[in-house]
PDB file of N, CA and C in Angstrom:
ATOM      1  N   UNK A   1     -40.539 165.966 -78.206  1.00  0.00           N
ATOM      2  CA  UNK A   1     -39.141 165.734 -78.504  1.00  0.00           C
ATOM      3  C   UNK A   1     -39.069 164.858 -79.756  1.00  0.00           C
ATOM      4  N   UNK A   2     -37.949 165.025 -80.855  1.00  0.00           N
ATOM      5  CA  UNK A   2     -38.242 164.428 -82.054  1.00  0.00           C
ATOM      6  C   UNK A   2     -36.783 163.467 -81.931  1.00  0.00           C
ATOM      7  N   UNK A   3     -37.369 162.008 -82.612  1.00  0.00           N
ATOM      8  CA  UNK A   3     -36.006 161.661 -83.303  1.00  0.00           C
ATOM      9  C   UNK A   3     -35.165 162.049 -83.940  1.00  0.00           C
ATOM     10  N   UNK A   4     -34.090 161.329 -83.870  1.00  0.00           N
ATOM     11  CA  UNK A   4     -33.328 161.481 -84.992  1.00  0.00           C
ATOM     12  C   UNK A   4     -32.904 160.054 -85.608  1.00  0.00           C
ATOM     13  N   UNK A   5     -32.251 159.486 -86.465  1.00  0.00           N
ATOM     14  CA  UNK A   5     -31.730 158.681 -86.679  1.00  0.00           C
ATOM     15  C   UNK A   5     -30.192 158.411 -86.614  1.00  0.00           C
ATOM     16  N   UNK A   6     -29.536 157.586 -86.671  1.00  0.00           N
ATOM     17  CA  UNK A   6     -27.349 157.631 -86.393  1.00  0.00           C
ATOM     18  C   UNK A   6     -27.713 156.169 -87.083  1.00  0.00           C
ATOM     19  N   UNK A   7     -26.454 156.170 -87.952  1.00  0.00           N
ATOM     20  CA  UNK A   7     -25.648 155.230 -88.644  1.00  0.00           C
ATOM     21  C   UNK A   7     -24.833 154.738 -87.552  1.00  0.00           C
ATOM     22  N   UNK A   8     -24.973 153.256 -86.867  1.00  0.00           N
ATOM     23  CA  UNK A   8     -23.714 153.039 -86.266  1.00  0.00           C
ATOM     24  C   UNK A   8     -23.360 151.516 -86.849  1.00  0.00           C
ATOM     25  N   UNK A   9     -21.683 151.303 -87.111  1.00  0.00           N
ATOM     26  CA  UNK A   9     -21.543 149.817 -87.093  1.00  0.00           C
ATOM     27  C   UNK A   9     -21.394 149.148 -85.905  1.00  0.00           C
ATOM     28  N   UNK A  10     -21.900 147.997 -85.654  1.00  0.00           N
ATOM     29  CA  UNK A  10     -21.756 146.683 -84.777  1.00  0.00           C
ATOM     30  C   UNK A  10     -21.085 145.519 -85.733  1.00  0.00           C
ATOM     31  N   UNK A  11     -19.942 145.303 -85.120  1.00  0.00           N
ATOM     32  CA  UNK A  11     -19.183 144.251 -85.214  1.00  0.00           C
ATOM     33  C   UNK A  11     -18.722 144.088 -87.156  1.00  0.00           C
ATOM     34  N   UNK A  12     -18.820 145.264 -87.229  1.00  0.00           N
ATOM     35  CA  UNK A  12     -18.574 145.498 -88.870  1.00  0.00           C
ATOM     36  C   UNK A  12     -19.867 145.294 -89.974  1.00  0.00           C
ATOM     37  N   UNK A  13     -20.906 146.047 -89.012  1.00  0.00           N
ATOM     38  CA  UNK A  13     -22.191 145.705 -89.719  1.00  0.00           C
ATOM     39  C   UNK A  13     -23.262 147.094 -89.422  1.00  0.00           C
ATOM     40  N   UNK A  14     -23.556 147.813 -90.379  1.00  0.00           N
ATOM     41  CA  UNK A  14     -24.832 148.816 -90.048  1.00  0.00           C
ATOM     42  C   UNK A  14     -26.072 148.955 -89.835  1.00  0.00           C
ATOM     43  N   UNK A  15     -25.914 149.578 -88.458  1.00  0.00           N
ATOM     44  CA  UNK A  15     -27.286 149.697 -88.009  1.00  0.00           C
ATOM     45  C   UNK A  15     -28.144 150.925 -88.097  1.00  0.00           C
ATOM     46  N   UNK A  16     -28.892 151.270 -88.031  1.00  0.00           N
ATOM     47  CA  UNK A  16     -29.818 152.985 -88.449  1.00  0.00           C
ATOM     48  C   UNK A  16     -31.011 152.420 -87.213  1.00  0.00           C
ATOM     49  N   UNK A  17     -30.033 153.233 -86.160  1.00  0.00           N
ATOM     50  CA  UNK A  17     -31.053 153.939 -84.945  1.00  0.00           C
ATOM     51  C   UNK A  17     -31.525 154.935 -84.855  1.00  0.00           C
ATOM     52  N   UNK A  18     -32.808 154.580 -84.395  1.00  0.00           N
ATOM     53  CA  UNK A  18     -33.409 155.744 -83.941  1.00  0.00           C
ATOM     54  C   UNK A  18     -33.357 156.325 -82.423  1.00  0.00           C
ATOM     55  N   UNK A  19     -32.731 157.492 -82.273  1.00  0.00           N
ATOM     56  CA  UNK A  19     -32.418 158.228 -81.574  1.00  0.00           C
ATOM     57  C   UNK A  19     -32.843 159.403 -80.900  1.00  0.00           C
ATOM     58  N   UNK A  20     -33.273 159.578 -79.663  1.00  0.00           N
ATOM     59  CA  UNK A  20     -34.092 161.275 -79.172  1.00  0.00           C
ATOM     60  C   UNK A  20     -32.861 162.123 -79.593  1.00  0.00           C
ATOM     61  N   UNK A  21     -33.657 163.334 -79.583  1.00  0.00           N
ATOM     62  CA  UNK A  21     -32.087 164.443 -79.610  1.00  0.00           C
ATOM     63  C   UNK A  21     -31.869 164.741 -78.203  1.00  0.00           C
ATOM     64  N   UNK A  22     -30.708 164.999 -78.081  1.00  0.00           N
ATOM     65  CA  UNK A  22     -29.755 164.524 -77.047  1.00  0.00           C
ATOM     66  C   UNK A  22     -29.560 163.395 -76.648  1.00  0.00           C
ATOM     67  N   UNK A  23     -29.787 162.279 -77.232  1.00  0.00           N
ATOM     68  CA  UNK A  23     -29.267 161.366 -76.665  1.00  0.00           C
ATOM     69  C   UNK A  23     -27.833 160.866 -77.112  1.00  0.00           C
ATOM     70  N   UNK A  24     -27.525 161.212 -78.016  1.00  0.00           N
ATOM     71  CA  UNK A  24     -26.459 160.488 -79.427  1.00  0.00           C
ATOM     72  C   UNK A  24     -25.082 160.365 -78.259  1.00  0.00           C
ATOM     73  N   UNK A  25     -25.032 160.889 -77.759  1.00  0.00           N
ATOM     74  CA  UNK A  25     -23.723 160.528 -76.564  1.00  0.00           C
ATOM     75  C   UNK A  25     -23.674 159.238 -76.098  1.00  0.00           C
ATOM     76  N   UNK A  26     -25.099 159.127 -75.273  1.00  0.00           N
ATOM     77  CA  UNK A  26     -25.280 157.799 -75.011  1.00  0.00           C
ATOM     78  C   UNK A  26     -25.678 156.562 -75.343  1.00  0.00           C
ATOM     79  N   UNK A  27     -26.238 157.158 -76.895  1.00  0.00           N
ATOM     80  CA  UNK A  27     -26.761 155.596 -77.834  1.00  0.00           C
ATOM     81  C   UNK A  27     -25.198 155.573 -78.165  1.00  0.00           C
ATOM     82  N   UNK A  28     -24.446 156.318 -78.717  1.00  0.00           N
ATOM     83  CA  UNK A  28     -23.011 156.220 -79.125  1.00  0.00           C
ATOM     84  C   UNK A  28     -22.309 155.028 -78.227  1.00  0.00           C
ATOM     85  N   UNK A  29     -22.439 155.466 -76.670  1.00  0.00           N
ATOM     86  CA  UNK A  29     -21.353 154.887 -75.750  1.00  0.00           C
ATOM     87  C   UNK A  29     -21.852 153.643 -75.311  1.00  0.00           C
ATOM     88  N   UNK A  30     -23.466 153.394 -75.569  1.00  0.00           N
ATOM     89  CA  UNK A  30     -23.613 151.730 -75.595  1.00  0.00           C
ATOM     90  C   UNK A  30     -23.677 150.825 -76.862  1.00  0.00           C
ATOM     91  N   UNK A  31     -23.601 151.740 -78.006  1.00  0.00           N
ATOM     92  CA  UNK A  31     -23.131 150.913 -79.507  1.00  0.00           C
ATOM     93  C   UNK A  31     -21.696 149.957 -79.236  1.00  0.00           C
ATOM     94  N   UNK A  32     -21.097 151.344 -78.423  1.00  0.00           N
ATOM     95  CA  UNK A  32     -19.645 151.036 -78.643  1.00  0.00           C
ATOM     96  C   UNK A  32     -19.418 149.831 -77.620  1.00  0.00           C
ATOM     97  N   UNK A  33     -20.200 149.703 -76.407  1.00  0.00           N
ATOM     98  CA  UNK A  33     -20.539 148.798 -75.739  1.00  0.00           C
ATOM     99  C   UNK A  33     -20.486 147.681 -76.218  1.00  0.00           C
ATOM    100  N   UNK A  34     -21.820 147.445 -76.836  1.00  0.00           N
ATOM    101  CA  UNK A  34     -22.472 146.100 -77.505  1.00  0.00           C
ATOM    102  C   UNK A  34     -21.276 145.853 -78.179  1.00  0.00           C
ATOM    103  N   UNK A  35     -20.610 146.714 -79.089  1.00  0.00           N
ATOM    104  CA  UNK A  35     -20.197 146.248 -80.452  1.00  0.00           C
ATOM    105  C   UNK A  35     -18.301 145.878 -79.692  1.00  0.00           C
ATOM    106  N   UNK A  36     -17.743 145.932 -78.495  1.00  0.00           N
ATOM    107  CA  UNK A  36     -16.738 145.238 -77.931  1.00  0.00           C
ATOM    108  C   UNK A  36     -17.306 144.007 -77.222  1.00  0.00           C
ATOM    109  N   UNK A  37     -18.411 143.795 -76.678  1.00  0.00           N
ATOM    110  CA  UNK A  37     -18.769 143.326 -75.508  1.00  0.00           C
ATOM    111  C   UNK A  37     -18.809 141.810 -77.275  1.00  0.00           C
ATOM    112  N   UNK A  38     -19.475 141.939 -78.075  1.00  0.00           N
ATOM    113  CA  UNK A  38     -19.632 141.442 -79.186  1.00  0.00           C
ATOM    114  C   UNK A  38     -18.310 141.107 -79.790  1.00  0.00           C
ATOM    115  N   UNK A  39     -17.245 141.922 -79.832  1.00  0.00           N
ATOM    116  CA  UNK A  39     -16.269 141.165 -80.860  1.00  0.00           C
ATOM    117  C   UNK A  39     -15.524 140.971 -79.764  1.00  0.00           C
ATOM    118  N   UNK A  40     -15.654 140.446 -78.571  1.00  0.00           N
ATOM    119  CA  UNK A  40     -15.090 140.066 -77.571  1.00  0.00           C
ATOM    120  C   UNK A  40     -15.020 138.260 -77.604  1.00  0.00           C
ATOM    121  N   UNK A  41     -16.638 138.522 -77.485  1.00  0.00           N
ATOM    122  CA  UNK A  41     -16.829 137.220 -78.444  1.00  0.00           C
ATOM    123  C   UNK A  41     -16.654 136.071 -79.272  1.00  0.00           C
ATOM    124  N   UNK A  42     -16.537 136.816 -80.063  1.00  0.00           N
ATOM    125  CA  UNK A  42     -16.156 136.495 -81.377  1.00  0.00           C
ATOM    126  C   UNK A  42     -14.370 136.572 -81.260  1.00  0.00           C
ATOM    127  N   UNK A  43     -13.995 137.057 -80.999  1.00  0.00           N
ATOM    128  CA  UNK A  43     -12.672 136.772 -80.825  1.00  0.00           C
ATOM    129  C   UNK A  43     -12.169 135.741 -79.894  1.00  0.00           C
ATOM    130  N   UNK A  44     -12.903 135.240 -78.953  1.00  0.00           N
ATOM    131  CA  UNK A  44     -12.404 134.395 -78.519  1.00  0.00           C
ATOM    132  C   UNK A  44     -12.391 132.567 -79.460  1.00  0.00           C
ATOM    133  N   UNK A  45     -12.822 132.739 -80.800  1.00  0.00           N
ATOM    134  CA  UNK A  45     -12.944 131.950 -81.361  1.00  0.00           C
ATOM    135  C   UNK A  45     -13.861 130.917 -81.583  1.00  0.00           C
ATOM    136  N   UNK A  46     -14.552 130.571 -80.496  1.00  0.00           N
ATOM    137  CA  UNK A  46     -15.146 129.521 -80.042  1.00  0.00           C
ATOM    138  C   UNK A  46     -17.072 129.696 -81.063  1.00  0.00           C
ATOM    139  N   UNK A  47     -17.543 130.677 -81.070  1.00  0.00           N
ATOM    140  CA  UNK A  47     -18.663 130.748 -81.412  1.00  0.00           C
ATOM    141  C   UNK A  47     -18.359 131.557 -82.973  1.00  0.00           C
ATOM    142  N   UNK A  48     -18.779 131.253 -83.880  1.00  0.00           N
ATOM    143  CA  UNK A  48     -18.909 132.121 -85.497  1.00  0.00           C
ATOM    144  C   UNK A  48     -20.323 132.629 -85.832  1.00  0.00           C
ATOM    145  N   UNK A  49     -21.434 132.495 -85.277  1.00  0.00           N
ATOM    146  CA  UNK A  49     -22.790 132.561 -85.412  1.00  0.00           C
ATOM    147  C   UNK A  49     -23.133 134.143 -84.958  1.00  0.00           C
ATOM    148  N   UNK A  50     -23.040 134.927 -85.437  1.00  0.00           N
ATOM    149  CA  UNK A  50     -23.615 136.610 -85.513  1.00  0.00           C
ATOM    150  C   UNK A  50     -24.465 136.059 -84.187  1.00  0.00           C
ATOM    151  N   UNK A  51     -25.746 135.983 -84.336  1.00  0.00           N
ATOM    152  CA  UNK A  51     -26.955 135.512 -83.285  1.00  0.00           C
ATOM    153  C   UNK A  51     -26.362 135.320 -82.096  1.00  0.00           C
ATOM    154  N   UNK A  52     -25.447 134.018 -82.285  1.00  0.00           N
ATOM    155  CA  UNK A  52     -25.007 133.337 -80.845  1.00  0.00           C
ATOM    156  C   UNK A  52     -24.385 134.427 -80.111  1.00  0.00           C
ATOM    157  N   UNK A  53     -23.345 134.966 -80.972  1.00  0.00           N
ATOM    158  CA  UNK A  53     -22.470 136.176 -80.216  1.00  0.00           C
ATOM    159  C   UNK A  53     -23.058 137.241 -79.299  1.00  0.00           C
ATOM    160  N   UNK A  54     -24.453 137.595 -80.651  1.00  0.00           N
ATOM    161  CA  UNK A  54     -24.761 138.661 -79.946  1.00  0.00           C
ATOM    162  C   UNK A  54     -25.579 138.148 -78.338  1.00  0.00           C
ATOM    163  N   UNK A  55     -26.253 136.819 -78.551  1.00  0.00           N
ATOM    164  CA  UNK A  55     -27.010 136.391 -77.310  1.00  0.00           C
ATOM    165  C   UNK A  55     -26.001 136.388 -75.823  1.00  0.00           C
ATOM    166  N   UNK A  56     -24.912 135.635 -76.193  1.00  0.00           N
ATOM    167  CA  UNK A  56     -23.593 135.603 -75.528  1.00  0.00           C
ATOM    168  C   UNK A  56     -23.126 137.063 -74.755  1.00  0.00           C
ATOM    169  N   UNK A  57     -23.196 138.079 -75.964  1.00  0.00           N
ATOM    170  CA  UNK A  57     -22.778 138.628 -75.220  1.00  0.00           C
ATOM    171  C   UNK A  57     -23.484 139.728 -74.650  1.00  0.00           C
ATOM    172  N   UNK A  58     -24.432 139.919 -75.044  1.00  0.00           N
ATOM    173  CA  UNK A  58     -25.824 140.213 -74.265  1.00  0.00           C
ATOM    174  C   UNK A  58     -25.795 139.586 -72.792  1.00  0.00           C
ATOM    175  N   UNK A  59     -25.836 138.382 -72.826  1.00  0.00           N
ATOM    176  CA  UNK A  59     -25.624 137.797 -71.225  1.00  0.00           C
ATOM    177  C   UNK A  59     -24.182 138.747 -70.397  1.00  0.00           C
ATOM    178  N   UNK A  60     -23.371 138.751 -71.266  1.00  0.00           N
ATOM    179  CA  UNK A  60     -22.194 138.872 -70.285  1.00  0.00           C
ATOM    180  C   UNK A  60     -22.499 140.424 -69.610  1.00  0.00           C
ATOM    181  N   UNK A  61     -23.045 141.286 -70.466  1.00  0.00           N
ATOM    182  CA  UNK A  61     -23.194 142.822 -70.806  1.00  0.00           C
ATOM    183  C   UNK A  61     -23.853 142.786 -69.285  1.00  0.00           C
ATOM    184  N   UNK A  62     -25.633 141.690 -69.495  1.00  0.00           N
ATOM    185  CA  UNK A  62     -26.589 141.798 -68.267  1.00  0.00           C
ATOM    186  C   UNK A  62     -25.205 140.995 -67.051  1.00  0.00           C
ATOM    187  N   UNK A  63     -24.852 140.591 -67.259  1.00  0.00           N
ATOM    188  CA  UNK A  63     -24.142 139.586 -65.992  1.00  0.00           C
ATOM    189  C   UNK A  63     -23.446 141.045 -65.239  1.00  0.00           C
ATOM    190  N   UNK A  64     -22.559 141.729 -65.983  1.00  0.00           N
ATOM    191  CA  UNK A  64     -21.572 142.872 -65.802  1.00  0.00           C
ATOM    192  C   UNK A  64     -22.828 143.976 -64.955  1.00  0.00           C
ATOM    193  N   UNK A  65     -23.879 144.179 -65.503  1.00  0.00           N
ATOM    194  CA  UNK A  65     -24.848 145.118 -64.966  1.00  0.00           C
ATOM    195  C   UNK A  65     -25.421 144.471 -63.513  1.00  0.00           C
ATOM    196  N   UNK A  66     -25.768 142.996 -63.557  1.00  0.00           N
ATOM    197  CA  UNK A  66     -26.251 142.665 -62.160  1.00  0.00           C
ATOM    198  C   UNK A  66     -24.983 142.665 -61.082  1.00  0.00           C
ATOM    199  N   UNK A  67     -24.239 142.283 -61.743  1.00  0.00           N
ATOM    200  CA  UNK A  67     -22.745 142.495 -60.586  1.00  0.00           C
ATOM    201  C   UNK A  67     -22.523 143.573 -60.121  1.00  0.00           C
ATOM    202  N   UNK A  68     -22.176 144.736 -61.101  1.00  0.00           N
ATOM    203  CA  UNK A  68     -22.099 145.856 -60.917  1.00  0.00           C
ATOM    204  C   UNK A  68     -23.781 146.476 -59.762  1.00  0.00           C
ATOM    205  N   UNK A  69     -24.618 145.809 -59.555  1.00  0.00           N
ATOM    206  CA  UNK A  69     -25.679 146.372 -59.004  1.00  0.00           C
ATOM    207  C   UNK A  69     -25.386 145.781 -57.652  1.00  0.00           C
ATOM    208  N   UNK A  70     -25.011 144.512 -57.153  1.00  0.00           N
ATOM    209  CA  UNK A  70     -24.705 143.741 -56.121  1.00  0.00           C
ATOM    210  C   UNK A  70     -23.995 144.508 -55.677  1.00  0.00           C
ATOM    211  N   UNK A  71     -22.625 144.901 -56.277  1.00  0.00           N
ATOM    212  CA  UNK A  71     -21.500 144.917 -55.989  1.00  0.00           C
ATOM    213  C   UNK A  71     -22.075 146.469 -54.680  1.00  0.00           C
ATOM    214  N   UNK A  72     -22.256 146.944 -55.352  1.00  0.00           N
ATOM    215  CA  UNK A  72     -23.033 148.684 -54.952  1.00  0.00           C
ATOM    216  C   UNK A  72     -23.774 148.681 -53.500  1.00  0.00           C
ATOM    217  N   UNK A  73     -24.247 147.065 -53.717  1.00  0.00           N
ATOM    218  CA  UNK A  73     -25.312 146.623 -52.182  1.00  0.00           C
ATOM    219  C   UNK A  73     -24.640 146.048 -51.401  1.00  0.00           C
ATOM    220  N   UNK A  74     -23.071 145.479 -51.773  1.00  0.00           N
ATOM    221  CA  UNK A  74     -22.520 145.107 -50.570  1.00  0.00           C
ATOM    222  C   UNK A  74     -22.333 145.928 -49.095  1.00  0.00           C
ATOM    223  N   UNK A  75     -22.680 145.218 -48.499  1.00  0.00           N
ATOM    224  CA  UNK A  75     -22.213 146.315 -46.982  1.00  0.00           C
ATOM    225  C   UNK A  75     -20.862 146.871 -46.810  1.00  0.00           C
ATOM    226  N   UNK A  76     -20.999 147.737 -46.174  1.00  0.00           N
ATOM    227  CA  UNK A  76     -19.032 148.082 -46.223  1.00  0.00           C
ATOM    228  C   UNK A  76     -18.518 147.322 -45.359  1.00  0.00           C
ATOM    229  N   UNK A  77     -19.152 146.464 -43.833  1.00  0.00           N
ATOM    230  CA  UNK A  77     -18.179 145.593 -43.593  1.00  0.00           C
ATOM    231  C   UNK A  77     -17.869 144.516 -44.190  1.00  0.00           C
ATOM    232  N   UNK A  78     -18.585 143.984 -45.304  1.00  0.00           N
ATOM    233  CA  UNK A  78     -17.879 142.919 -45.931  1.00  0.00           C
ATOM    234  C   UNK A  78     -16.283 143.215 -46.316  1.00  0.00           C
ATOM    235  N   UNK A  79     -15.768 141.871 -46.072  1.00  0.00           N
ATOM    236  CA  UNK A  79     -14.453 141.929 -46.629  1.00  0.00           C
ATOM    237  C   UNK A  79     -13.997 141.571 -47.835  1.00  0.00           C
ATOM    238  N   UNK A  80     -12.859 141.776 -48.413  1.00  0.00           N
ATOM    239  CA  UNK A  80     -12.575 142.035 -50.108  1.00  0.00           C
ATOM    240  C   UNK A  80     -12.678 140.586 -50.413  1.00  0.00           C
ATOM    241  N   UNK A  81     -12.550 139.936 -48.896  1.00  0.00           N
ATOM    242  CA  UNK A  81     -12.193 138.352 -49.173  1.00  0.00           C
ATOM    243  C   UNK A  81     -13.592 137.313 -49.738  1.00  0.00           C
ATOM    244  N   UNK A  82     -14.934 137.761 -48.904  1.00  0.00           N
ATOM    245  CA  UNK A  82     -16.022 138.072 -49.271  1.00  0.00           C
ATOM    246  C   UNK A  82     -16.336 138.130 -50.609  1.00  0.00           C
ATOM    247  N   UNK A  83     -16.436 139.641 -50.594  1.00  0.00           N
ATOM    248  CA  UNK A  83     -16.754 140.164 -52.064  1.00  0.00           C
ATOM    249  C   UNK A  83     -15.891 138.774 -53.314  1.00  0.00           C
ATOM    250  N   UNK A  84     -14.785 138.755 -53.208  1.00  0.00           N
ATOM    251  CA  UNK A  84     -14.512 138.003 -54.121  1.00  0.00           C
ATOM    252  C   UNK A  84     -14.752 136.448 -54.936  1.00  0.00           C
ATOM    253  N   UNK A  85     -15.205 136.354 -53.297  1.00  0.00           N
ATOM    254  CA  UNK A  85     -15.622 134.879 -53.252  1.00  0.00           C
ATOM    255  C   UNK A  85     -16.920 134.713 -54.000  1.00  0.00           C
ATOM    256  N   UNK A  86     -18.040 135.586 -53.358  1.00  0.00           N
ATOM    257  CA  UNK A  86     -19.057 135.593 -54.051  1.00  0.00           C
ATOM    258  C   UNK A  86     -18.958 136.239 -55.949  1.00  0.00           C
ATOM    259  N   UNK A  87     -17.618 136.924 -55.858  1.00  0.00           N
ATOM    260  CA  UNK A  87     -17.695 137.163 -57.582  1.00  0.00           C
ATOM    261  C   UNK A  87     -17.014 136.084 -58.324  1.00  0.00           C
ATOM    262  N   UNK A  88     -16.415 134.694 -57.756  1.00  0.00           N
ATOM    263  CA  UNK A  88     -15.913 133.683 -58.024  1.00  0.00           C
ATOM    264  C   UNK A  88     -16.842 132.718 -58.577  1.00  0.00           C
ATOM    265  N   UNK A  89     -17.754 132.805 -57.280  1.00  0.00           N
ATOM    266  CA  UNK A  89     -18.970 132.091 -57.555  1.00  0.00           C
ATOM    267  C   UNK A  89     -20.155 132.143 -58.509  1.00  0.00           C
ATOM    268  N   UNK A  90     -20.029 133.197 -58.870  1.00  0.00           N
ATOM    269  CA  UNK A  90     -21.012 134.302 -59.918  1.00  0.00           C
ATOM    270  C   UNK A  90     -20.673 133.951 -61.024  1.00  0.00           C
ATOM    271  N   UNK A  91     -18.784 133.910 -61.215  1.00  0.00           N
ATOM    272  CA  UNK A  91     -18.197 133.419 -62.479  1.00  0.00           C
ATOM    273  C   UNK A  91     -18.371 132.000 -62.952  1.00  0.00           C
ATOM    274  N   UNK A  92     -18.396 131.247 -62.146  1.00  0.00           N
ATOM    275  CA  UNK A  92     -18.705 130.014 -61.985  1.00  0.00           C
ATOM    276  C   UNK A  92     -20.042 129.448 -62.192  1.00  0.00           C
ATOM    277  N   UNK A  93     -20.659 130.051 -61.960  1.00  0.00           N
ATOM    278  CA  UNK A  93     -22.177 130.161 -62.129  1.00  0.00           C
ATOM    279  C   UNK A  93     -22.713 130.753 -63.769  1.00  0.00           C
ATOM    280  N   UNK A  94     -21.920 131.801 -64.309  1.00  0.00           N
ATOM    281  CA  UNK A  94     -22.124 132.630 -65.887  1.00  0.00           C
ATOM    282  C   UNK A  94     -21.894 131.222 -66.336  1.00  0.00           C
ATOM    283  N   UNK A  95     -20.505 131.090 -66.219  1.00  0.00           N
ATOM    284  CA  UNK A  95     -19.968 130.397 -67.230  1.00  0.00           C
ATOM    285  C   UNK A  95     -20.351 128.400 -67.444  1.00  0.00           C
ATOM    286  N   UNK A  96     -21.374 128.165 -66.325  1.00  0.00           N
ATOM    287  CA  UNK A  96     -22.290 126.846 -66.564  1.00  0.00           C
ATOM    288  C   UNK A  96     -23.556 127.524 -67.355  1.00  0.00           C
ATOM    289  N   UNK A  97     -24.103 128.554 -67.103  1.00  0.00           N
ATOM    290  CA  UNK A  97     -25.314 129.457 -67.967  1.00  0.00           C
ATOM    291  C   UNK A  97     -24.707 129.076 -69.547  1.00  0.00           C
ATOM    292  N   UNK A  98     -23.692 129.674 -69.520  1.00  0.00           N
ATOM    293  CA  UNK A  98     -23.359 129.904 -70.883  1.00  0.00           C
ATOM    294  C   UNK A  98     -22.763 128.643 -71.515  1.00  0.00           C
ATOM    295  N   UNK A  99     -22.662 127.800 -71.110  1.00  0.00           N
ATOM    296  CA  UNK A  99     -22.534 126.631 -71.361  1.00  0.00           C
ATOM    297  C   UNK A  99     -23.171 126.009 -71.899  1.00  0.00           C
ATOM    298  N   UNK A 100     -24.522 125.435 -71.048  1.00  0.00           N
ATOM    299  CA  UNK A 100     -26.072 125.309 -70.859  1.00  0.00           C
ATOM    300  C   UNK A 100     -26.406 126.076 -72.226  1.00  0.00           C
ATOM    301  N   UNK A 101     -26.394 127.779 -72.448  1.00  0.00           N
ATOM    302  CA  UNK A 101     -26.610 128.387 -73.046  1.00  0.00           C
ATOM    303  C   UNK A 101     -26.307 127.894 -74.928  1.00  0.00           C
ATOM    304  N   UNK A 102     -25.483 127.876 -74.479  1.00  0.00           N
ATOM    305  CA  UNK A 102     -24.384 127.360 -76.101  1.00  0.00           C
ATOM    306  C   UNK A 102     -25.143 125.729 -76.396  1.00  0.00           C
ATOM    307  N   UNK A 103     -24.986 124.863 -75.476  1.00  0.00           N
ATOM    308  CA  UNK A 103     -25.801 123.696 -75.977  1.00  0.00           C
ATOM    309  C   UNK A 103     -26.723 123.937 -76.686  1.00  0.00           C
ATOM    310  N   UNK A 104     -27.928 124.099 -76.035  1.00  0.00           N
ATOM    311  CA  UNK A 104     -29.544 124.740 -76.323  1.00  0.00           C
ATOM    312  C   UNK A 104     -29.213 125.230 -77.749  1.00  0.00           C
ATOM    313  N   UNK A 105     -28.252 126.146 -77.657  1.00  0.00           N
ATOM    314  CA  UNK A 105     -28.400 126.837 -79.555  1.00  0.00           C
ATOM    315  C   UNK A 105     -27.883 125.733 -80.071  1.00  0.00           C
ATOM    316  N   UNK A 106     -26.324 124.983 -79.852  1.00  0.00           N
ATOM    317  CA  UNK A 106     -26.026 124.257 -81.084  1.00  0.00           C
ATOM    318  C   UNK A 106     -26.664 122.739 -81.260  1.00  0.00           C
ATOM    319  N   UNK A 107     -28.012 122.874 -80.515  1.00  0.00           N
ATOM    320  CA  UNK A 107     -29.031 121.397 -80.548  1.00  0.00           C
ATOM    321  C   UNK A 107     -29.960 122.223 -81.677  1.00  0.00           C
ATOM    322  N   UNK A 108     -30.318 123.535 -81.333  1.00  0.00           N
ATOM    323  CA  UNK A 108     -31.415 123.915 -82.067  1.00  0.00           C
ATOM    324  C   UNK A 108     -31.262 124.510 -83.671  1.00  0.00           C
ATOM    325  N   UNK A 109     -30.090 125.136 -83.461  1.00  0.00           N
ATOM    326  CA  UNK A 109     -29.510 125.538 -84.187  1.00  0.00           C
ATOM    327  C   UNK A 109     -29.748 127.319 -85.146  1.00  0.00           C
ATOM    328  N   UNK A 110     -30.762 127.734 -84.162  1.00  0.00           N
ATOM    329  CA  UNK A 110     -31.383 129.183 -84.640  1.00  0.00           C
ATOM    330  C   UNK A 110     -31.838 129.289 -83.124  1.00  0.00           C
ATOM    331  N   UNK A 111     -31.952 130.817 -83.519  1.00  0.00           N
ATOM    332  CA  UNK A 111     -32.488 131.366 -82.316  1.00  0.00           C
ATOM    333  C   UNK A 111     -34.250 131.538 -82.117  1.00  0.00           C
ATOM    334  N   UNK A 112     -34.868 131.076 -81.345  1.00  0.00           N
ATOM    335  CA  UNK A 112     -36.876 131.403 -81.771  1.00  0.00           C
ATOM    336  C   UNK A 112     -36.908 133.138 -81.787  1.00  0.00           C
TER     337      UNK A 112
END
């Protein structure tokens, strides 16, 4: 099976992936991913650092994927009251990560 390559922008910036054939649907629909999950980011004002954003929102992307995997393993008798609590707690939990997270960079000031 051969590559191909796709021009895509992220966050108003070009990238040249390499791509299987048939895949371009789905490198497409997680560009488009990254590149909201990213000026999501960045729009909220708080971070200006390309790097930071993308680390940021890389976390949120994996946070959204482990939830979404939990969420799938809940039992069906749990109740919504349940479920929520523990996605309260989860939120509560990202958002000291990313906290934590944001320190660490603006002590270090680059990413290793």
């Amino acid at each position: 099976m051969s590559n191909k390559q796709l021009e895509v922008q992220i966050m108003g910036q070009s990238y040249l992936l390499g791509c299987p054939e048939g895949g371009e649907a789905r490198l497409l629909a997680a560009v488009d991913k990254v590149d909201q999950a990213m000026c999501k980011v960045r729009d909220a004002g708080k971070i200006k650092a390309r790097d930071r954003i993308a680390v940021l929102a890389a976390l949120n992307l994996a946070f959204e994927q482990t939830d979404s995997a939990s969420s799938a393993e809940t039992p069906p008798a749990a109740s919504a009251a349940q479920v929520a609590s523990s996605t309260d707690a989860d939120n509560v939990r990202l958002g000291q990560l990313l906290k934590k997270l944001d320190q660490a960079l603006h002590q270090d000031g680059q990413l290793i």
